[in-house]
Structures are given as C-alpha cells and as structure tokens.
PDB file of N, CA and C in Angstrom:
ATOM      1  N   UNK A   1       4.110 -37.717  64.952  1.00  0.00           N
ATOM      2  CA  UNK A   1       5.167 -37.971  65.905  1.00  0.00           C
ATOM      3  C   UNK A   1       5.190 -39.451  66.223  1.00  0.00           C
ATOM      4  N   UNK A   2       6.108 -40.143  66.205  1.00  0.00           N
ATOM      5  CA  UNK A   2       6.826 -41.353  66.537  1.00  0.00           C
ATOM      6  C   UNK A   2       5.964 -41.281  68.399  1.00  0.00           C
ATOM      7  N   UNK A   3       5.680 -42.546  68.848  1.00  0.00           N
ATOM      8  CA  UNK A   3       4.841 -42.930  70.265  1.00  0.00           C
ATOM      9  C   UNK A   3       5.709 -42.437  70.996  1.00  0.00           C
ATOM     10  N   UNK A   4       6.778 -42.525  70.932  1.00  0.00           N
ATOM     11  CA  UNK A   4       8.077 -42.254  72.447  1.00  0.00           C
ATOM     12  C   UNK A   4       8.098 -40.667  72.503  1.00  0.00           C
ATOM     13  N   UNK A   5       7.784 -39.867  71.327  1.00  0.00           N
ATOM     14  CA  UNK A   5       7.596 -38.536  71.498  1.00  0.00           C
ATOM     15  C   UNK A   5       6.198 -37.947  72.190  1.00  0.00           C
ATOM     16  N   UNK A   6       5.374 -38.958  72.407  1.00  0.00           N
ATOM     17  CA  UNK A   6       3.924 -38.727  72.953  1.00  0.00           C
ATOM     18  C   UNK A   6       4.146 -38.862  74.408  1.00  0.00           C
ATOM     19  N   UNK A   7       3.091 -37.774  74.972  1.00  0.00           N
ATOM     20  CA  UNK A   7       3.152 -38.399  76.705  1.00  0.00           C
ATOM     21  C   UNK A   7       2.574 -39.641  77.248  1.00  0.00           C
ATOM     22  N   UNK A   8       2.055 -40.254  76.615  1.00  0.00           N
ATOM     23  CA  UNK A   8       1.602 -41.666  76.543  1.00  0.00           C
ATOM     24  C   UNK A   8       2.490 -42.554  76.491  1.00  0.00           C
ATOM     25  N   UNK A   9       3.989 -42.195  75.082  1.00  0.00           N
ATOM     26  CA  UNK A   9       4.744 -43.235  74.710  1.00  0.00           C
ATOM     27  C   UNK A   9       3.730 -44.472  73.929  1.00  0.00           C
ATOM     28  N   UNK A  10       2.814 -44.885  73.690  1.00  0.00           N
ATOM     29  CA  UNK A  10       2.541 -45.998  73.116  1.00  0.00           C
ATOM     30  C   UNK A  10       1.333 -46.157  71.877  1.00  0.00           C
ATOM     31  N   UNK A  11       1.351 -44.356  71.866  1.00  0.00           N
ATOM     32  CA  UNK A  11       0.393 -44.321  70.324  1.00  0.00           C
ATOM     33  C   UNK A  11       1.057 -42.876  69.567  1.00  0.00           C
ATOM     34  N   UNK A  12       1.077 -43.018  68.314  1.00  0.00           N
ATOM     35  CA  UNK A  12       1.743 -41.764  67.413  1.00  0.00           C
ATOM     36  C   UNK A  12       0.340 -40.694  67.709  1.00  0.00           C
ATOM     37  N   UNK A  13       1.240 -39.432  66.986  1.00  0.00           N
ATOM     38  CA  UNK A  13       0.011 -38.587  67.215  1.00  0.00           C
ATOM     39  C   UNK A  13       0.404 -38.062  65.913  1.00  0.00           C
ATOM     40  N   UNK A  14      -0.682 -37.496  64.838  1.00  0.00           N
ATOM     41  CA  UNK A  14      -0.610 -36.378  63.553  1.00  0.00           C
ATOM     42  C   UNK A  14      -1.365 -35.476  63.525  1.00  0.00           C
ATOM     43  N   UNK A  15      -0.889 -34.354  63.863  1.00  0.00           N
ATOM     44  CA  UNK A  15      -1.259 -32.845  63.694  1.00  0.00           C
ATOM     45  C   UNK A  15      -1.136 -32.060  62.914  1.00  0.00           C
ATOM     46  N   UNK A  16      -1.560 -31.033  61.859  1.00  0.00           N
ATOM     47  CA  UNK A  16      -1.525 -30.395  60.825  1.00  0.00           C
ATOM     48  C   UNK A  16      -2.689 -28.896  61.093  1.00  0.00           C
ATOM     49  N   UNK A  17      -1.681 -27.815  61.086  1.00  0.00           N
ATOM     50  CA  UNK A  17      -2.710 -27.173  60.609  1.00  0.00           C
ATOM     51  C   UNK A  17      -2.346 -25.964  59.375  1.00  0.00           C
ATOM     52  N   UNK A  18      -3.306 -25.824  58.745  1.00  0.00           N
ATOM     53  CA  UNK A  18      -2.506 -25.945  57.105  1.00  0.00           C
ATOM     54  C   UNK A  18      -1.927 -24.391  57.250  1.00  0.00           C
ATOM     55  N   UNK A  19      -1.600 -24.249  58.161  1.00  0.00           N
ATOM     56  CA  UNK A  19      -0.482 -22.266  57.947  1.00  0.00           C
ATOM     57  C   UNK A  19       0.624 -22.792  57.550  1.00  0.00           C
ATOM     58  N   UNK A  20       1.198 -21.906  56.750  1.00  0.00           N
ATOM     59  CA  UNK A  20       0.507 -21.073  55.975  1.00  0.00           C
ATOM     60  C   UNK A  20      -0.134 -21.393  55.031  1.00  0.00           C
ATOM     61  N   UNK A  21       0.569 -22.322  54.041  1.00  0.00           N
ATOM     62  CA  UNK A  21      -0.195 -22.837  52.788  1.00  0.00           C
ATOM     63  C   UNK A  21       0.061 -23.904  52.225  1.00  0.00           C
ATOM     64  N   UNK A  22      -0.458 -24.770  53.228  1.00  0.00           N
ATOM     65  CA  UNK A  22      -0.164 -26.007  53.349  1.00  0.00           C
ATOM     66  C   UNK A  22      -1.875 -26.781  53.073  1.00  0.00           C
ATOM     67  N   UNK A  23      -2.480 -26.406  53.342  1.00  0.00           N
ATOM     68  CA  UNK A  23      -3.908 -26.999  52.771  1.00  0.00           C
ATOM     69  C   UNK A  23      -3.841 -27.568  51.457  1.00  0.00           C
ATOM     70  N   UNK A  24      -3.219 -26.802  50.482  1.00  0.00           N
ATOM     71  CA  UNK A  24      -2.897 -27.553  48.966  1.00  0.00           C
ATOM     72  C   UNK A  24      -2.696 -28.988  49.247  1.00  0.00           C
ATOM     73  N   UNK A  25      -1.846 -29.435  50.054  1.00  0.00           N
ATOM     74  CA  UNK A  25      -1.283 -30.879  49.837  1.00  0.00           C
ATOM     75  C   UNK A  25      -3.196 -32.169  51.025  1.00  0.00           C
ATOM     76  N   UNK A  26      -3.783 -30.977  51.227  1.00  0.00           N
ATOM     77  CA  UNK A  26      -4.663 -32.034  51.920  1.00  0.00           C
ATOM     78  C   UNK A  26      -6.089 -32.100  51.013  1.00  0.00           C
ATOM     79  N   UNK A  27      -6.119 -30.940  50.526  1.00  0.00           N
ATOM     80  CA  UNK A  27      -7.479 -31.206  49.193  1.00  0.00           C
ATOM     81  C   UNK A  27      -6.899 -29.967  47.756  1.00  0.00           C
ATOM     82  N   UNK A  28      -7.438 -30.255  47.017  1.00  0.00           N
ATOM     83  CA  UNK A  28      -7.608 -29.722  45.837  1.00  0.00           C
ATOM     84  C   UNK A  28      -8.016 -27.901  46.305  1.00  0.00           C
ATOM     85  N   UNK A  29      -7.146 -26.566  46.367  1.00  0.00           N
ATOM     86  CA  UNK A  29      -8.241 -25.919  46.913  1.00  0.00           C
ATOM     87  C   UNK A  29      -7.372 -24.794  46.580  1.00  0.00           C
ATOM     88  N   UNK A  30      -7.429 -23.440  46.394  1.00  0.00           N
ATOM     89  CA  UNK A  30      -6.893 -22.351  46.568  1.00  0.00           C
ATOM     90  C   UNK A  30      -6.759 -22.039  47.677  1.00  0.00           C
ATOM     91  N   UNK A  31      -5.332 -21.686  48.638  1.00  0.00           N
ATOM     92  CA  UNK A  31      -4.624 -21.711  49.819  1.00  0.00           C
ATOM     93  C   UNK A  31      -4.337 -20.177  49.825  1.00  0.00           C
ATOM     94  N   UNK A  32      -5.227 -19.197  50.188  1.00  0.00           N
ATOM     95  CA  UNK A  32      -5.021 -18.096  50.236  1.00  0.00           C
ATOM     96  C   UNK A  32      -5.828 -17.035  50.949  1.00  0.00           C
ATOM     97  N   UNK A  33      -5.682 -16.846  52.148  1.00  0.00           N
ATOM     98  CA  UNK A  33      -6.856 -15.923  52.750  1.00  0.00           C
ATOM     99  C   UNK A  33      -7.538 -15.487  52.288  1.00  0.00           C
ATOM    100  N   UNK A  34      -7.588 -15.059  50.820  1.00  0.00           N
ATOM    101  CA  UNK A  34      -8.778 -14.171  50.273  1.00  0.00           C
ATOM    102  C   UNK A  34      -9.862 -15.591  50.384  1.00  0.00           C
ATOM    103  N   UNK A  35      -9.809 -16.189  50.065  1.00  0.00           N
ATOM    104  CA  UNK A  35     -10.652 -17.150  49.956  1.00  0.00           C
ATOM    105  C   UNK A  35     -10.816 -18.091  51.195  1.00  0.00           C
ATOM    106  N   UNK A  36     -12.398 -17.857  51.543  1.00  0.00           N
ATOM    107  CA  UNK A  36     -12.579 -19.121  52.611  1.00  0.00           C
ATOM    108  C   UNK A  36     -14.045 -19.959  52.467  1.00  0.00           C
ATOM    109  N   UNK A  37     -13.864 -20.838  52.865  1.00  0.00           N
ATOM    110  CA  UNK A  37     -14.785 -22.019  52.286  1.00  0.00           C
ATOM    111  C   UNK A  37     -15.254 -22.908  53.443  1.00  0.00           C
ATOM    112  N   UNK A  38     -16.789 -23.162  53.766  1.00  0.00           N
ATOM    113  CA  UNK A  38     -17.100 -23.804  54.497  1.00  0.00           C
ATOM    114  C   UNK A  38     -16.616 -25.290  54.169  1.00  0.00           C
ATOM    115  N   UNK A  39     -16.798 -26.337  54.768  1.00  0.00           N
ATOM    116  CA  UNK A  39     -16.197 -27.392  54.735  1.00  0.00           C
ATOM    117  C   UNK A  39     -16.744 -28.686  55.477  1.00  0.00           C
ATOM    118  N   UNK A  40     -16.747 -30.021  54.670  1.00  0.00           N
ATOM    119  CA  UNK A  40     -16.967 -31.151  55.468  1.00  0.00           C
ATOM    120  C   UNK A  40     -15.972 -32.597  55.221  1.00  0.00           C
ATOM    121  N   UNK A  41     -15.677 -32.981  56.255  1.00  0.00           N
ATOM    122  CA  UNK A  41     -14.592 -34.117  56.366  1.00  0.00           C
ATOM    123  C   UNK A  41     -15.121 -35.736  56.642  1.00  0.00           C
ATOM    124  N   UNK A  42     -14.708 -36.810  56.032  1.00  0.00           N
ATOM    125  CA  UNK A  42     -15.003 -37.954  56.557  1.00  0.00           C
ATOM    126  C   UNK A  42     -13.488 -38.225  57.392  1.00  0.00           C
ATOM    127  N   UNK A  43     -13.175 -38.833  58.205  1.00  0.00           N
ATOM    128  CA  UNK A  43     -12.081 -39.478  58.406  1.00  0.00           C
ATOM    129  C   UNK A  43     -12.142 -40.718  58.932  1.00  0.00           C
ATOM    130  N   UNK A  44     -11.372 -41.796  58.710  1.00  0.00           N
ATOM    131  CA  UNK A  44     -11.496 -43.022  59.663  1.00  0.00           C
ATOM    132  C   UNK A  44      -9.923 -43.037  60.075  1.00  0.00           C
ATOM    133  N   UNK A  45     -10.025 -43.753  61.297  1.00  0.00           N
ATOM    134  CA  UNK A  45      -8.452 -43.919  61.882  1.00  0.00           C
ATOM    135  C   UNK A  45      -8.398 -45.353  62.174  1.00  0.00           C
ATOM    136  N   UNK A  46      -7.065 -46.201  62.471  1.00  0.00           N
ATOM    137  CA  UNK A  46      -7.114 -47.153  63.149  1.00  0.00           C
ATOM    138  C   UNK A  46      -7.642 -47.220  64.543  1.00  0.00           C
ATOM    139  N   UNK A  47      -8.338 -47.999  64.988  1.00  0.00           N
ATOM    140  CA  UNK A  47      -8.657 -48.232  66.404  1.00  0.00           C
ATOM    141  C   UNK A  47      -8.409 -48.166  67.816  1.00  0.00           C
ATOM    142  N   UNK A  48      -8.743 -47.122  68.718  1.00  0.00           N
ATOM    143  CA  UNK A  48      -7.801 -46.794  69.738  1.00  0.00           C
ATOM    144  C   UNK A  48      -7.303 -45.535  69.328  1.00  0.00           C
ATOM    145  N   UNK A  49      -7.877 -44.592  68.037  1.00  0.00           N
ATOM    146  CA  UNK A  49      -7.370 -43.640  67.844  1.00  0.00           C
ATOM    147  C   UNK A  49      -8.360 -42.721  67.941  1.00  0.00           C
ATOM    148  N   UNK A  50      -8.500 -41.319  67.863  1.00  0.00           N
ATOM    149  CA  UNK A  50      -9.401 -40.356  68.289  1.00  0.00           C
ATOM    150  C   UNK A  50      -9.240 -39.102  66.668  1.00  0.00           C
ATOM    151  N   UNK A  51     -10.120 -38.547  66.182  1.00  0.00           N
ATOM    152  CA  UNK A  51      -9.546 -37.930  65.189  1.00  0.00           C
ATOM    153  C   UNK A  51     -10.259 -36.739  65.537  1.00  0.00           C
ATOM    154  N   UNK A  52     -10.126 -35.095  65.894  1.00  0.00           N
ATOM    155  CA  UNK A  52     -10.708 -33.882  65.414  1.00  0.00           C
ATOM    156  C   UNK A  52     -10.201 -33.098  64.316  1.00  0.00           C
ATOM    157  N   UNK A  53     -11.174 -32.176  64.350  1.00  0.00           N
ATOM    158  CA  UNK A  53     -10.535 -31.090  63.285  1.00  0.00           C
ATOM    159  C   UNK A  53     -11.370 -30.161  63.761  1.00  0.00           C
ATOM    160  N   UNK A  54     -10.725 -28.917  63.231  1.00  0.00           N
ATOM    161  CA  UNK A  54     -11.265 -27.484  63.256  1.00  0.00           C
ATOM    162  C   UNK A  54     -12.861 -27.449  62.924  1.00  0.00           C
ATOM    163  N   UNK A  55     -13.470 -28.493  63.183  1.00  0.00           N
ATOM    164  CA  UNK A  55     -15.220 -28.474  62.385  1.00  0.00           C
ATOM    165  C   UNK A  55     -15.995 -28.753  63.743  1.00  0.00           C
ATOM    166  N   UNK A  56     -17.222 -28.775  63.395  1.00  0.00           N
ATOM    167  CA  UNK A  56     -18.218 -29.567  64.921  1.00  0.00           C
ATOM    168  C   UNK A  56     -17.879 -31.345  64.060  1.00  0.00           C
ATOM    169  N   UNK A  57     -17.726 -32.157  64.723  1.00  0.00           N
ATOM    170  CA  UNK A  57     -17.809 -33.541  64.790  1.00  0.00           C
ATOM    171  C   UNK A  57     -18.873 -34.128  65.670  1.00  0.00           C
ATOM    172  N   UNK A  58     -19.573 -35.180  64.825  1.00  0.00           N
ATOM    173  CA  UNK A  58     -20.117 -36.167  65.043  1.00  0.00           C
ATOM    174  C   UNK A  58     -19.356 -37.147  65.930  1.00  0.00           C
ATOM    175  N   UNK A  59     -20.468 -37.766  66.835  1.00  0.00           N
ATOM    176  CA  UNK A  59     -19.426 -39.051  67.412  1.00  0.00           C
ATOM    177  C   UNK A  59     -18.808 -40.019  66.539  1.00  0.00           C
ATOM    178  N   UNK A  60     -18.044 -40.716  67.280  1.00  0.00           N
ATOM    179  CA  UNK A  60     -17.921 -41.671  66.270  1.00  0.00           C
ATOM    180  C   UNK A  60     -18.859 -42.619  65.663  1.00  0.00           C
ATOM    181  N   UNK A  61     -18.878 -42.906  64.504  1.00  0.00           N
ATOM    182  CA  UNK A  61     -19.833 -43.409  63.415  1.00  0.00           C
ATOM    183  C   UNK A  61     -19.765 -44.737  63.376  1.00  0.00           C
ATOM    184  N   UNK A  62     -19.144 -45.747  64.018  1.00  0.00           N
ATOM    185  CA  UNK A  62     -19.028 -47.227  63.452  1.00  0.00           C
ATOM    186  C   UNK A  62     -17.823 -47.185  62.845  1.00  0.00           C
ATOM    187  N   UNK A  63     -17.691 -48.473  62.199  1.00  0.00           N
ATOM    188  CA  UNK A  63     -16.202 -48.943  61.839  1.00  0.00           C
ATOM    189  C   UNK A  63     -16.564 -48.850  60.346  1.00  0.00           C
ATOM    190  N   UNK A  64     -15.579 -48.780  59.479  1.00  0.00           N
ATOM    191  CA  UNK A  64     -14.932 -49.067  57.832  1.00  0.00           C
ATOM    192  C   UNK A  64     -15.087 -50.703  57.772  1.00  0.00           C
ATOM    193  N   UNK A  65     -14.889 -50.927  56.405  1.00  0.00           N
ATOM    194  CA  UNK A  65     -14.603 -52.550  56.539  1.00  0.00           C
ATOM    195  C   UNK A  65     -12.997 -52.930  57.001  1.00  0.00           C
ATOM    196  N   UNK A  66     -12.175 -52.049  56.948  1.00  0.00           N
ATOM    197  CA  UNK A  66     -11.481 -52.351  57.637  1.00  0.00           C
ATOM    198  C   UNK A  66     -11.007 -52.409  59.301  1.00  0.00           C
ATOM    199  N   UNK A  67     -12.059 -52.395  60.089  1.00  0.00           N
ATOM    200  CA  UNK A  67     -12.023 -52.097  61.413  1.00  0.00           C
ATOM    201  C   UNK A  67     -11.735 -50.834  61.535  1.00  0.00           C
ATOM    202  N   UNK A  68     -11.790 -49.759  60.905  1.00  0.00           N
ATOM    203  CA  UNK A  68     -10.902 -48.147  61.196  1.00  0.00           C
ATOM    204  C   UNK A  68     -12.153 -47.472  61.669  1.00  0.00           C
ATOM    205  N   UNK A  69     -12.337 -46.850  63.033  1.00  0.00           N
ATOM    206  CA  UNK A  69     -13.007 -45.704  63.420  1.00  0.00           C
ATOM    207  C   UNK A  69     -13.125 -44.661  62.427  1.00  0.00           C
ATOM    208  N   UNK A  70     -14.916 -44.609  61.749  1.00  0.00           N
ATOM    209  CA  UNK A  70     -15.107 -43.176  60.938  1.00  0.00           C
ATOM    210  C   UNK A  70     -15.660 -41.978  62.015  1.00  0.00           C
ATOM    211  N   UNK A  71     -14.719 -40.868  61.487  1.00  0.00           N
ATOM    212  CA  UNK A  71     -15.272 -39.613  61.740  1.00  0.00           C
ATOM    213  C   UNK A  71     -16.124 -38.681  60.768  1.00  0.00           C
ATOM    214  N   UNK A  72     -16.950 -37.915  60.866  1.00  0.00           N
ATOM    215  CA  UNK A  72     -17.627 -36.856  60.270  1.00  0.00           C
ATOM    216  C   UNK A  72     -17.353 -35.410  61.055  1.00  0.00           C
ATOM    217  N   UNK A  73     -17.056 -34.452  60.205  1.00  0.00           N
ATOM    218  CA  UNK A  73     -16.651 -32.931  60.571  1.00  0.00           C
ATOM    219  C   UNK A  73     -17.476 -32.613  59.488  1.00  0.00           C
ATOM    220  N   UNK A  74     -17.950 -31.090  60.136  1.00  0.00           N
ATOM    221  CA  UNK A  74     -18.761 -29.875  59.052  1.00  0.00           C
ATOM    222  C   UNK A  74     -18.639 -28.686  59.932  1.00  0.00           C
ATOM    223  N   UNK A  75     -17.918 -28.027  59.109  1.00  0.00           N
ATOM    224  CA  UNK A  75     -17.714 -26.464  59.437  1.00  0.00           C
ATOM    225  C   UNK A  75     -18.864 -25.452  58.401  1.00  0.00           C
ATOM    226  N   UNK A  76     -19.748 -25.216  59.099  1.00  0.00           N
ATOM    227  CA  UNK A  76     -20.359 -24.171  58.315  1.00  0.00           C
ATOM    228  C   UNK A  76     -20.166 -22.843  58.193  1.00  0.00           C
ATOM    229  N   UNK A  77     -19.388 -22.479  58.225  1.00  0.00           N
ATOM    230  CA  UNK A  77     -19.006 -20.838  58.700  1.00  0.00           C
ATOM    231  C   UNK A  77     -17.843 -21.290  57.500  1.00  0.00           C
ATOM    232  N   UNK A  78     -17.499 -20.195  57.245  1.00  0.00           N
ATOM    233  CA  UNK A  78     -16.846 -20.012  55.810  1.00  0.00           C
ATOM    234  C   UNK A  78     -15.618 -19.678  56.635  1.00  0.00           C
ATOM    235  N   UNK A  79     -14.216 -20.576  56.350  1.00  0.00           N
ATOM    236  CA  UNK A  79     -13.150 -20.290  57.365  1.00  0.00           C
ATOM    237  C   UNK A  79     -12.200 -20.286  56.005  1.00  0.00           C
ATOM    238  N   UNK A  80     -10.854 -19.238  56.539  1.00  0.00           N
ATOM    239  CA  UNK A  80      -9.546 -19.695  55.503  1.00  0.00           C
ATOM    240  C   UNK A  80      -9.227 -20.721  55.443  1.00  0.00           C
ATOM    241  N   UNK A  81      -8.778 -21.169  54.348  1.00  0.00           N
ATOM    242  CA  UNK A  81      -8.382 -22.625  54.377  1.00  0.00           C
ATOM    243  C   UNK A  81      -7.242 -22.890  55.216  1.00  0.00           C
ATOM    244  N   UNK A  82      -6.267 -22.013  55.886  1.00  0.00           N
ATOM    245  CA  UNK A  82      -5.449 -21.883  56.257  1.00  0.00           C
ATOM    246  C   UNK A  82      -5.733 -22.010  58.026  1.00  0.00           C
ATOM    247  N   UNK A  83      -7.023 -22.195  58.319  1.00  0.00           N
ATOM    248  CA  UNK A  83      -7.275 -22.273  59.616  1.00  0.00           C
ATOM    249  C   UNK A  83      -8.102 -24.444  59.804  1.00  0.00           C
ATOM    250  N   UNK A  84      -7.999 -24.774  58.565  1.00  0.00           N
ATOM    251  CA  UNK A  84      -8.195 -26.010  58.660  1.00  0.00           C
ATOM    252  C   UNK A  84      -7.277 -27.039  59.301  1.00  0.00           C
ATOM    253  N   UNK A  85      -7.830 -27.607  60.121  1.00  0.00           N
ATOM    254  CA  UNK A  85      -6.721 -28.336  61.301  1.00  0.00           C
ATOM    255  C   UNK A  85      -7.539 -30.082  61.344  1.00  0.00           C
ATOM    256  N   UNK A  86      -6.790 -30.280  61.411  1.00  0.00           N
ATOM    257  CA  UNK A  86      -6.303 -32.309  61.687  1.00  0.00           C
ATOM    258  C   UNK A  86      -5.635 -32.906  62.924  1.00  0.00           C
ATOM    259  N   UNK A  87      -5.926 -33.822  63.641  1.00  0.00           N
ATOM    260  CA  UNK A  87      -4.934 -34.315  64.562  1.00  0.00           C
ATOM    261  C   UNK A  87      -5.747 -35.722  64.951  1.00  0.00           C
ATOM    262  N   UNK A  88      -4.630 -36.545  64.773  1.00  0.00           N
ATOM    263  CA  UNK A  88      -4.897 -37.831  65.294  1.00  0.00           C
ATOM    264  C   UNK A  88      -4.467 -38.132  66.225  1.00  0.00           C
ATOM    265  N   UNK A  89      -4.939 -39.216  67.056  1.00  0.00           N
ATOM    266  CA  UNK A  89      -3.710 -40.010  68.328  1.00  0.00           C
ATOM    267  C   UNK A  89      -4.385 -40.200  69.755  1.00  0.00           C
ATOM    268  N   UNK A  90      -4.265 -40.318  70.286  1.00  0.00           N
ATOM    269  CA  UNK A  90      -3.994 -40.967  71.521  1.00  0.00           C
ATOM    270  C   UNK A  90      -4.975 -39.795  72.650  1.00  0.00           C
ATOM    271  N   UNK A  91      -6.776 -38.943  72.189  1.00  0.00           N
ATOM    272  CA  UNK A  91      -6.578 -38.012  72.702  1.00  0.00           C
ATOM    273  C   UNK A  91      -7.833 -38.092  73.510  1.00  0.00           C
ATOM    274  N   UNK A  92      -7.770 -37.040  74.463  1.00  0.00           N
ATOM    275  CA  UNK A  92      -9.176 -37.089  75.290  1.00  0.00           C
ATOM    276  C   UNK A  92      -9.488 -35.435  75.428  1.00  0.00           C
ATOM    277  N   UNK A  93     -10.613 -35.113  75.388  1.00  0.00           N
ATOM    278  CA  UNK A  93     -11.607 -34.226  75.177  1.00  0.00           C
ATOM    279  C   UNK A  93     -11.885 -33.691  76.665  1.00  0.00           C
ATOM    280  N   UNK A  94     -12.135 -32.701  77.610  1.00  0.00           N
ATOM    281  CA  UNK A  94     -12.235 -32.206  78.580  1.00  0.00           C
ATOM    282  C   UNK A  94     -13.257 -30.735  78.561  1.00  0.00           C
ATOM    283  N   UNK A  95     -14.437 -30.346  78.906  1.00  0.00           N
ATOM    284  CA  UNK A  95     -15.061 -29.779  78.722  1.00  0.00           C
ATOM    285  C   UNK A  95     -14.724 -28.575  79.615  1.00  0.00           C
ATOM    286  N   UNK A  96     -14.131 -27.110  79.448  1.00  0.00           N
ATOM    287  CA  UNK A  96     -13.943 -26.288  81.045  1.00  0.00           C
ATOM    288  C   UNK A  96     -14.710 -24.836  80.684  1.00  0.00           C
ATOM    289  N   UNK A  97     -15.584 -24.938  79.230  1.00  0.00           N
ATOM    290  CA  UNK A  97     -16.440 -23.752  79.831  1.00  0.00           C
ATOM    291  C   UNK A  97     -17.929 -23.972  79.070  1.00  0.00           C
ATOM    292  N   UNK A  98     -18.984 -22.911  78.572  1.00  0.00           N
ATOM    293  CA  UNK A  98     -19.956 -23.286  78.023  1.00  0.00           C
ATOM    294  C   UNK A  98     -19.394 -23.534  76.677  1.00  0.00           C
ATOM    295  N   UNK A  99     -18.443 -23.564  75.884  1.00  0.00           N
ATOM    296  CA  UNK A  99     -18.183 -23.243  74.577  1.00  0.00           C
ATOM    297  C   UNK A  99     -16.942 -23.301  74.491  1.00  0.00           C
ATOM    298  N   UNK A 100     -16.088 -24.071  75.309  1.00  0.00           N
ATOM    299  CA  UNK A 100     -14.621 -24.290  75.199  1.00  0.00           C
ATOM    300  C   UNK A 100     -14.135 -25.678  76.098  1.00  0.00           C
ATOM    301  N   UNK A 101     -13.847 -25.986  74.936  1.00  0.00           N
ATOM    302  CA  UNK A 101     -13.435 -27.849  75.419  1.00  0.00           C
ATOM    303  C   UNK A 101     -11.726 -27.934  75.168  1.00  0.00           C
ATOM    304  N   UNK A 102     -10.891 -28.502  76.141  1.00  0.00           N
ATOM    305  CA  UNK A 102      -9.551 -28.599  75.867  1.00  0.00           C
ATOM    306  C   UNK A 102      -9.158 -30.201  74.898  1.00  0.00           C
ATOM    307  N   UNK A 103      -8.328 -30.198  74.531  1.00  0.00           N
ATOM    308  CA  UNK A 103      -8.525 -31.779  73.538  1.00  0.00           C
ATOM    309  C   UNK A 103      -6.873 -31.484  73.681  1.00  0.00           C
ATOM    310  N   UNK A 104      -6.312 -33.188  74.934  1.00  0.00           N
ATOM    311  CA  UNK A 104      -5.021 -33.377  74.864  1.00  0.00           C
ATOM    312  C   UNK A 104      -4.653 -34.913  74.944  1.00  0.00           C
ATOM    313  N   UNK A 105      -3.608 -35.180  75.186  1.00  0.00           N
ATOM    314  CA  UNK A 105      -3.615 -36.782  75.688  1.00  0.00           C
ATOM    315  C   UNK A 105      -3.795 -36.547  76.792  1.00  0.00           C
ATOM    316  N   UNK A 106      -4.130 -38.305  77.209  1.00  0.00           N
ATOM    317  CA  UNK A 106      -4.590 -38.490  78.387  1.00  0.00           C
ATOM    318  C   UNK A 106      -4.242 -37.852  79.373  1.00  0.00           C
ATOM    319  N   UNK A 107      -2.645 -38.462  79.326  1.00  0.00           N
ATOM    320  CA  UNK A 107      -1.649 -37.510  80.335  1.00  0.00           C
ATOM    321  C   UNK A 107      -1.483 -36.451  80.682  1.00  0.00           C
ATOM    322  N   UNK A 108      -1.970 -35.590  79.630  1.00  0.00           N
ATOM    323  CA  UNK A 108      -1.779 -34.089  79.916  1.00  0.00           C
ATOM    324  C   UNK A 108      -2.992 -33.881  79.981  1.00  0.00           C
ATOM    325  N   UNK A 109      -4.059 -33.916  79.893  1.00  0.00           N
ATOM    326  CA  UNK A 109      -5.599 -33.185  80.063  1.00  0.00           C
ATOM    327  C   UNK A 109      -5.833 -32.183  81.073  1.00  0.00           C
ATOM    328  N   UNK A 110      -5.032 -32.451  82.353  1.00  0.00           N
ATOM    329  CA  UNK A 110      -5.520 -32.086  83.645  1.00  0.00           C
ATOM    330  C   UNK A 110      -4.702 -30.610  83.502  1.00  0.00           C
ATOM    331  N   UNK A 111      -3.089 -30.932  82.922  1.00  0.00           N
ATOM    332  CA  UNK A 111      -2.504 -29.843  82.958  1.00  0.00           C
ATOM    333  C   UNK A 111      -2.747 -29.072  82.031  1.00  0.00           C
ATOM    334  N   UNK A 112      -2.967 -28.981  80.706  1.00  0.00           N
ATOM    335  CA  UNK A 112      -3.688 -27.970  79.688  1.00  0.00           C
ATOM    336  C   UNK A 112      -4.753 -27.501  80.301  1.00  0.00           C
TER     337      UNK A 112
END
C-alpha cells in the first residue's frame, strides 16, 4: 500500500498471505494443502521498517551492506504453504496474552 493509505500516512506497508495459491510466486514450492513444509526466512528491509511473518522471529540482526534491517523467521511445525504470511511497514508489536501478541501500526495498536 502506497503511505497515504497507511494510518501513519508516511511509510508503505506489504502484506501477503499466500491464500490461496499464491506462495508459488514467493519460493519455488508446491502450493497445495496436501503438502506442508516447515520453513525458514531471511529478510532485510529498508530502515525504519519492521518485517514479520507467520514464523517465531529473531530480533533484529544488524544491517546488510546496504544499511537494510535483516530479519530471521523459522517455523518448525510443518504448516500449508498457503498459511505463509509476510508484512512489512511501519509496525509495532503489543503483547495482550501469554501466547498472543497483536502486530499493527503505531496508530492503531491500542485499537486492535
């Protein structure tokens, strides 16, 4: 999404999550419920950006040589590929039970 569509207005956000069968276009993989596959991700973003995914993540790792924030994800549990999720942007993390954390922009955190 373009920044002016964000509740922030001043950073894009990219979200993906591969339903139905949309995982093909993000790795090499058979996109089909019968099949599910544990999984691990590097990602780096530009700076000022926040990246999760459907995995446990590492903090952030240091910078790329290009100044870009790296992430690390690992899902060990064997998931459809179709439940693999991405989102970049502008986000903050909010903790509200033993095992359930909300992840929105800033702006909205309080209200999610």
């Amino acid at each position: 999404m373009e920044p002016e569509r964000t509740s922030g207005k001043n950073k894009g956000l990219m979200f993906t999550q591969c339903q139905p069968i949309a995982c093909r276009s993000l790795a090499p993989m058979q996109d089909t419920p019968v099949y599910k596959v544990p999984y691990t991700a590097n990602i780096a973003v530009d700076p000022g950006y926040t990246a999760k995914m459907s995995a446990i993540g590492d903090a952030a790792g240091g910078s790329d040589d290009s100044g870009r924030t790296k992430y690390s994800f690992k899902q060990e549990i064997a998931i459809p590929t179709y439940v693999i999720a991405l989102v970049v942007g502008d986000l903050e993390t909010k903790k509200i039970g033993e095992r359930v954390n909300i992840i929105a922009e800033p702006g909205m955190i309080n209200e999610v």
